[in-house]
Protein backbone atom coordinates (compact mmCIF):
# COMPACT_ATOMS: atom_id res chain seq x y z
CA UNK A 1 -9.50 43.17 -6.70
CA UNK A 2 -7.17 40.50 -7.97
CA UNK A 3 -8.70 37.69 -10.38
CA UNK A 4 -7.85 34.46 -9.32
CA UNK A 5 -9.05 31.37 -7.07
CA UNK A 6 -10.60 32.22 -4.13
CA UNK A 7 -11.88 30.01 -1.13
CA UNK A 8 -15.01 30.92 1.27
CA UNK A 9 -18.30 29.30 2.48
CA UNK A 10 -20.83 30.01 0.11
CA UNK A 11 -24.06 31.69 1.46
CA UNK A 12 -27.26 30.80 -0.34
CA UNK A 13 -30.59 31.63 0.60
CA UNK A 14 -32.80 29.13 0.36
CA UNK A 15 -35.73 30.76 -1.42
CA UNK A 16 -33.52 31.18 -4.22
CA UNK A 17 -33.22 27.55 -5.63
CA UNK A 18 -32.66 26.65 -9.99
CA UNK A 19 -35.41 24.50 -8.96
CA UNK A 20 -38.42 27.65 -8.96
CA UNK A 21 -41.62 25.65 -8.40
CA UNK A 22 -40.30 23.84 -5.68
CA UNK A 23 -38.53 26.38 -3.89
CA UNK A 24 -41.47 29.01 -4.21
CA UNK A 25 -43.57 26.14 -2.11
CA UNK A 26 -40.45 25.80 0.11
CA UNK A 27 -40.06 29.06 0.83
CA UNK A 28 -43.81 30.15 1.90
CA UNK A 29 -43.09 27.67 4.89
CA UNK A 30 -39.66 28.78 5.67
CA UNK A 31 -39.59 32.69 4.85
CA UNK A 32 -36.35 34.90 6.67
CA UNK A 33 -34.05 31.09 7.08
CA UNK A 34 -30.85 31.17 5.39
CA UNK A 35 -28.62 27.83 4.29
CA UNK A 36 -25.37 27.98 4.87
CA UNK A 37 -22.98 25.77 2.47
CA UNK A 38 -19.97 25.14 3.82
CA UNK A 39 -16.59 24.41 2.07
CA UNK A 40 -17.24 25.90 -2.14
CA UNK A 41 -14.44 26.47 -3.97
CA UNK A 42 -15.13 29.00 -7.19
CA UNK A 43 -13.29 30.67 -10.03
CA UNK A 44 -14.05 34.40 -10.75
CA UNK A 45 -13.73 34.76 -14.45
CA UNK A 46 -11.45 37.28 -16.00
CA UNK A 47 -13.60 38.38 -18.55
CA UNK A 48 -17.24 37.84 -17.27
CA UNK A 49 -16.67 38.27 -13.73
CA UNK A 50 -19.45 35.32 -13.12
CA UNK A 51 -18.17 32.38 -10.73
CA UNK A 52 -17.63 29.29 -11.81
CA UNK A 53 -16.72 25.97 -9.81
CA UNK A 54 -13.75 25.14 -10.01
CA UNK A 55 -11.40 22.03 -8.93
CA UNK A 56 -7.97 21.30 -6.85
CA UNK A 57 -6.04 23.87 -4.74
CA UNK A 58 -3.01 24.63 -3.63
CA UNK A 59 -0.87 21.75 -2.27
CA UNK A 60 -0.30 23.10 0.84
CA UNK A 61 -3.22 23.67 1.77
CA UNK A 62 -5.81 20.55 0.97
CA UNK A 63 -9.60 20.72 0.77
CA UNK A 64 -11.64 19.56 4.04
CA UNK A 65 -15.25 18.44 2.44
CA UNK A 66 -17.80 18.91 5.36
CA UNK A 67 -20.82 16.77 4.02
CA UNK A 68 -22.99 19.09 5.95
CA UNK A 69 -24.64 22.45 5.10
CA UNK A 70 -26.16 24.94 7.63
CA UNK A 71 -28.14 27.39 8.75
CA UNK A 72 -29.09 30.37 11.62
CA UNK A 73 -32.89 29.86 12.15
CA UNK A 74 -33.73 33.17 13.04
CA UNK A 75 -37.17 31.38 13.72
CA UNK A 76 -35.47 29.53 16.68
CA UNK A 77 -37.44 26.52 16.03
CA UNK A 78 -36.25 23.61 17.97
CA UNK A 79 -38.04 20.97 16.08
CA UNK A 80 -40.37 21.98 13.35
CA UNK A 81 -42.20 24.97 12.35
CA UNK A 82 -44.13 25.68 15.44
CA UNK A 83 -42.19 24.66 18.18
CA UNK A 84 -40.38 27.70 18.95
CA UNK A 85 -37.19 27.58 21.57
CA UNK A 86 -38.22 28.88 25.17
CA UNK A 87 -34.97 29.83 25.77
CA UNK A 88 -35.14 32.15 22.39
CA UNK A 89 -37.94 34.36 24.10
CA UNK A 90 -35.79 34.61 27.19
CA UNK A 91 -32.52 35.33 25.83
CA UNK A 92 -30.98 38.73 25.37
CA UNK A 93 -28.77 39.77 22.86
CA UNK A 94 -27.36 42.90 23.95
CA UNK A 95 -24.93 45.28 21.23
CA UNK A 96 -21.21 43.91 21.98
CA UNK A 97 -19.97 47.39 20.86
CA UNK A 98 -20.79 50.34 22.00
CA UNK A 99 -23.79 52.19 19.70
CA UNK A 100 -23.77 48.37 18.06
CA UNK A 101 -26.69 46.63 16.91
CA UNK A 102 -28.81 43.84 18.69
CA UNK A 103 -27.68 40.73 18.22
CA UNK A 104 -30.69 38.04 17.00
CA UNK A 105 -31.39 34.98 18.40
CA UNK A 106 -30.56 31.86 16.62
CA UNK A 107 -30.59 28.07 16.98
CA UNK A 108 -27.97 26.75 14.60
CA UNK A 109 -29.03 23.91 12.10
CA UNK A 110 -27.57 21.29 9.78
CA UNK A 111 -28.32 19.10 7.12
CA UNK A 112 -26.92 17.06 4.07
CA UNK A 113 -25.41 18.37 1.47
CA UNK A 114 -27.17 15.49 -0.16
CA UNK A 115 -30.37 17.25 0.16
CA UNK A 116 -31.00 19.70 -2.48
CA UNK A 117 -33.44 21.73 -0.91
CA UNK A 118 -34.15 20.30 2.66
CA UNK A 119 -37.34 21.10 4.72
CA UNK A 120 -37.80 21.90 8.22
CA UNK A 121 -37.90 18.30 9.02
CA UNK A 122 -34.29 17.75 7.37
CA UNK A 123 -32.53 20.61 9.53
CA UNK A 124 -31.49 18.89 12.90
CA UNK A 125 -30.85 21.58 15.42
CA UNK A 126 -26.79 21.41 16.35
CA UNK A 127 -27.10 24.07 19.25
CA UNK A 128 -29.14 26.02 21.89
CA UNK A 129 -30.30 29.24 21.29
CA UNK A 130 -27.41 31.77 20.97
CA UNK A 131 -26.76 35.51 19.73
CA UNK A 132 -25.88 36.25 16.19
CA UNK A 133 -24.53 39.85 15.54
CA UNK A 134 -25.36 41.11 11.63
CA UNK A 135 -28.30 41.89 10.13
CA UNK A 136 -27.95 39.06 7.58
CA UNK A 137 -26.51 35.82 9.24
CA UNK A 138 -25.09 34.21 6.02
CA UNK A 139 -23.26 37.32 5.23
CA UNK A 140 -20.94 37.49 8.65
CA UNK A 141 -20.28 33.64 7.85
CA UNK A 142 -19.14 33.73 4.36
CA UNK A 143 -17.18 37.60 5.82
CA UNK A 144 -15.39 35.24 8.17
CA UNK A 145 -15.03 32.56 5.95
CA UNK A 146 -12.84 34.17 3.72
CA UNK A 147 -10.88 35.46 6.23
CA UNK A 148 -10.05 32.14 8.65
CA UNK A 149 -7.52 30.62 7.25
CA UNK A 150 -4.81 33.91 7.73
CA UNK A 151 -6.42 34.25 11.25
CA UNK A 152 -5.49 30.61 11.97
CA UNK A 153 -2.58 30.86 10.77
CA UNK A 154 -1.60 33.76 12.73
CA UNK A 155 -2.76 31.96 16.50
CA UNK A 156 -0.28 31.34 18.62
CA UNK A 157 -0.09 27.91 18.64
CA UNK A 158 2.53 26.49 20.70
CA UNK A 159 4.00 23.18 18.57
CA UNK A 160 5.25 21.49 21.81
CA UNK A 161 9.18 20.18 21.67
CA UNK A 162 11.12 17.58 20.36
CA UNK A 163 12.12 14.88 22.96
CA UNK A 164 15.13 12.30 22.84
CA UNK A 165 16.10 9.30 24.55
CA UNK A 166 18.95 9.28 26.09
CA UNK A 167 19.42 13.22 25.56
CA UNK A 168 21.81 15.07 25.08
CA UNK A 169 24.55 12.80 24.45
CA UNK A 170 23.13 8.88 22.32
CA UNK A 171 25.10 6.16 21.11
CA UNK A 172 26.07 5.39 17.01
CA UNK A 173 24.21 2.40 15.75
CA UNK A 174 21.81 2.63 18.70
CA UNK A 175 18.06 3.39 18.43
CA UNK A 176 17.73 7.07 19.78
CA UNK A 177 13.88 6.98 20.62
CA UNK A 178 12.14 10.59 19.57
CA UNK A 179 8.82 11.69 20.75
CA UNK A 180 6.92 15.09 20.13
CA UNK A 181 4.70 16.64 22.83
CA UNK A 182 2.03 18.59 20.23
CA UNK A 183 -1.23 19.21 21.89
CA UNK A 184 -5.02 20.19 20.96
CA UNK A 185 -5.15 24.10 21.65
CA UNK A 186 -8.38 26.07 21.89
CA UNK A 187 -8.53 29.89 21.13
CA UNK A 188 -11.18 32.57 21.67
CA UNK A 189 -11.50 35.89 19.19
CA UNK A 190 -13.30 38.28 17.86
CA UNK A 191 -13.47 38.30 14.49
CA UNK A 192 -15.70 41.09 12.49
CA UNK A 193 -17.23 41.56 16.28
CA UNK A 194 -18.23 38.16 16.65
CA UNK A 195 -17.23 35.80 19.15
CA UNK A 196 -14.82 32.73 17.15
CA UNK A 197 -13.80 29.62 18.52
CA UNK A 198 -11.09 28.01 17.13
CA UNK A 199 -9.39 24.66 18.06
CA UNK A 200 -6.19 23.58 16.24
CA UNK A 201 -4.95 19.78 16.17
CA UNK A 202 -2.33 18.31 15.63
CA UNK A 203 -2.61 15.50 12.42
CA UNK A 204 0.89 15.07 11.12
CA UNK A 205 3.98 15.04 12.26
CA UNK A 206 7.81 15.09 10.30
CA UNK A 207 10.92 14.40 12.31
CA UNK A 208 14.54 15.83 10.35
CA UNK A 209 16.93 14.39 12.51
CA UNK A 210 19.69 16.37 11.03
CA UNK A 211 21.87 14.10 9.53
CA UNK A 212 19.43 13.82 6.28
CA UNK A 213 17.31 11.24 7.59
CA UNK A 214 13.84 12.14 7.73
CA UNK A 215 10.58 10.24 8.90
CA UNK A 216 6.78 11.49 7.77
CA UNK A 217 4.61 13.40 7.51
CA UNK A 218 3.18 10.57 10.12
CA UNK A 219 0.61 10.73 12.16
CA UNK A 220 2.44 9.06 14.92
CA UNK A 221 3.81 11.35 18.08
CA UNK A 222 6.18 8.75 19.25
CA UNK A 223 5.91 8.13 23.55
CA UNK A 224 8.50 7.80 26.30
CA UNK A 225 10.28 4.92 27.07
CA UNK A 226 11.52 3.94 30.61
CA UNK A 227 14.91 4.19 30.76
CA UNK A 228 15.78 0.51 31.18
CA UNK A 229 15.05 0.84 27.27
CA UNK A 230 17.07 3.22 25.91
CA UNK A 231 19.55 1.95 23.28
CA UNK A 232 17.69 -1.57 23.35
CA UNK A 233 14.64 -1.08 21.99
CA UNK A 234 13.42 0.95 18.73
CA UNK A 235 9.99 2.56 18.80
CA UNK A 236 8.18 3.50 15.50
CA UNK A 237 10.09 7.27 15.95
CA UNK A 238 13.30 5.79 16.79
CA UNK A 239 16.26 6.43 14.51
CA UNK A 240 19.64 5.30 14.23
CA UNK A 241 22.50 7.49 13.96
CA UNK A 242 25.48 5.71 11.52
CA UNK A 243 28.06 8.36 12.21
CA UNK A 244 29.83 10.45 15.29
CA UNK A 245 29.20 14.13 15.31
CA UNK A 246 26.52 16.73 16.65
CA UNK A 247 23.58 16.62 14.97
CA UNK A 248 20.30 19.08 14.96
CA UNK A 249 17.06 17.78 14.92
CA UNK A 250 13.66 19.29 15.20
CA UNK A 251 10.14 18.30 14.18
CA UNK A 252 7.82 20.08 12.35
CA UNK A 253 3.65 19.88 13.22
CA UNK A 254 0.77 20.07 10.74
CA UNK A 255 -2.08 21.70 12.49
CA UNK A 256 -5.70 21.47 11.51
CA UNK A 257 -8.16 23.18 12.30
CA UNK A 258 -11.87 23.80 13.04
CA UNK A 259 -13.62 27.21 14.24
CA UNK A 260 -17.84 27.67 15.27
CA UNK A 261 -19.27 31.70 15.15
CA UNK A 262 -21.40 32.94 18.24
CA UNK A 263 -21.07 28.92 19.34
CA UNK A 264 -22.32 27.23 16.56
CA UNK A 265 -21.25 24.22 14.73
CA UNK A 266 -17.53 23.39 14.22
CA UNK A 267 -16.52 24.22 10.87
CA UNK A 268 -13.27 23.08 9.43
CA UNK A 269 -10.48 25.10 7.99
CA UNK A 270 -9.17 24.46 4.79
CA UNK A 271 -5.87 24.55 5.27
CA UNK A 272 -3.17 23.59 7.88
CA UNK A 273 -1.06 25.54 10.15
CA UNK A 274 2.97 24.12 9.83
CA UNK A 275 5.02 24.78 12.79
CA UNK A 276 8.92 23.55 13.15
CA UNK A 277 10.02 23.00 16.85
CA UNK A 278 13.16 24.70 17.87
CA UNK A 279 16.39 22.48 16.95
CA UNK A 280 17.68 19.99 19.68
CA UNK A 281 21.24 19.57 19.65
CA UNK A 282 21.92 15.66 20.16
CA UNK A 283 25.59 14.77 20.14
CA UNK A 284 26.26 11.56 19.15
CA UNK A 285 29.29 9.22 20.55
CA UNK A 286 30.43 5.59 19.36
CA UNK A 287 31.09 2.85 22.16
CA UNK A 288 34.37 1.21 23.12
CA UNK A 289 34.86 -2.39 24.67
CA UNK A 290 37.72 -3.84 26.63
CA UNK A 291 38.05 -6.42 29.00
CA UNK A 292 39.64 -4.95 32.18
CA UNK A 293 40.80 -6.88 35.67
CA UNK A 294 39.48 -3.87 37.99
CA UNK A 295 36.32 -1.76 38.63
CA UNK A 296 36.49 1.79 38.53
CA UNK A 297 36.37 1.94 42.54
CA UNK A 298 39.15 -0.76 42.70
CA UNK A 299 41.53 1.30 40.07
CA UNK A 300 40.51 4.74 39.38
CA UNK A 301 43.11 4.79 36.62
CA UNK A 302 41.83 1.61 34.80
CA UNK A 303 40.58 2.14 31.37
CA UNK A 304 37.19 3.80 30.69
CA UNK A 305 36.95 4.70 34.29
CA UNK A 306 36.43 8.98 34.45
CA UNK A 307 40.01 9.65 35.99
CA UNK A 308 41.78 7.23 33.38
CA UNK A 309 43.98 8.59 30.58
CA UNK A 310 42.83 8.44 27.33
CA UNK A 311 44.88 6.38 25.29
């Protein structure tokens, strides 16, 4: 096991509170439900082994504070104590391996992290009644928790392309407009046999547009412009090239990301997925100006026409 800073939603049961006397009264009303907390960050210590809270994380990967905490009512109370889900008594939870276990039936809950120890009337149900496979609910969370960020990571998300106007060829000293098409993408697994969604979407965006000019990270995915436009007017993802040559530009996309187990609440990730679009070649040309006493149709052979000589 390697010592170190580790990330994962922190499971506590709720009849295990530093506050005894209060929980102990808590807890006679709301036996067998488990809080979820989402989003703890903890130190294992070297020598004790005990965790600790700890502060910051790694740069590339910044802290998303949910101000919510949550919970599988195993109860499947809609509202309240005694007002048990209908749909809980109908709904079948059948193994999703084969020789698995039963799934239980769950309405998930949330409530603020404000609230030290919140009672039934402070858990707001956030879904219907659904199927949760593991014998312990807050276990499979905090199993998945730790593992969410790699699985993200490793989705094929598809970071849309680069897009220039005029493409491929753009004038010097004339604003080349740039646009991304990133999307919102939705994915389905199963993760430690249970059923994830995951949605990743797109925050942040950093054009390189291969001469050393950069712009971002920006929220802004630039649009297209009609091409009556092009070379006239600069967008906020425009750029201007100051030299002739070829040049390779590409964007890059920060993805973030949120994920629900057995279709419970959206949880975020913490952490982003970075993808870099392929490179687009754009070739950049300067402009020439002359006056000249025919058209092209008139005199084939008259300068900048395509048949004419260079000179």
């Amino acid at each position: 096991m390697t010592i170190g800073v580790v990330s994962w939603l922190f499971a506590s049961l709720a009849a295990t509170s530093p506050s005894v006397a209060a929980d102990e009264a808590w807890a006679a009303n709301n036996a067998g439900d488990q809080g979820i907390e989402i989003g703890a960050r903890f130190r294992i210590d070297a020598i004790s082994g005990q965790l600790t809270s700890s502060v910051g994380g790694s740069t590339d990967s910044p802290t998303v504070v949910d101000p919510n905490q949550y919970k599988a009512d195993t109860h499947c109370r809609a509202d309240g104590p005694d007002t048990k889900d209908p749909g809980c008594d109908a709904l079948q939870c059948p193994p999703n391996t084969a020789g698995g276990e039963e799934g239980t039936p769950v309405i998930w809950k949330e409530a603020p992290k404000a609230i030290t120890n919140p009672g039934w009337t402070d858990w707001i149900p956030v879904s219907g009644p659904t199927c949760l496979y593991d014998p312990e609910p807050g276990n499979v969370l905090a199993d998945i928790a730790a593992r969410i960020l790699n699985d993200f990571r490793q989705l094929p998300v598809n970071p849309g392309t680069l897009e220039a106007q005029p493409f491929p060829h753009t004038l010097k000293g004339g604003p080349t407009n740039f646009y991304t098409t990133a999307t919102e993408q939705a994915f389905n697994l199963t993760i430690l046999g249970q059923t994830v969604h995951l949605t990743a979407t797109p925050t942040s965006h950093s054009y390189a547009f291969g001469d050393g000019a950069t712009l971002g990270p920006t929220p802004i995915t630039g649009y297209p412009l009609p091409e009556a436009e092009w070379l006239t007017n600069a967008t906020r993802t425009s750029h201007s090239y100051t030299e002739t040559g070829n040049y390779q530009a590409a964007v890059t996309t920060s993805f973030t990301g949120t994920y629900s187990v057995n279709n419970g609440p959206p949880l975020p990730i913490n952490g982003t997925l970075d993808i870099t679009t392929p490179a687009k070649t754009i070739h950049v040309w300067k402009t020439e100006k002359a006056l000249v006493a025919d058209t092209c149709e008139q005199n084939p052979n008259s300068w900048g026409c395509p048949g004419a000589e260079t000179r």
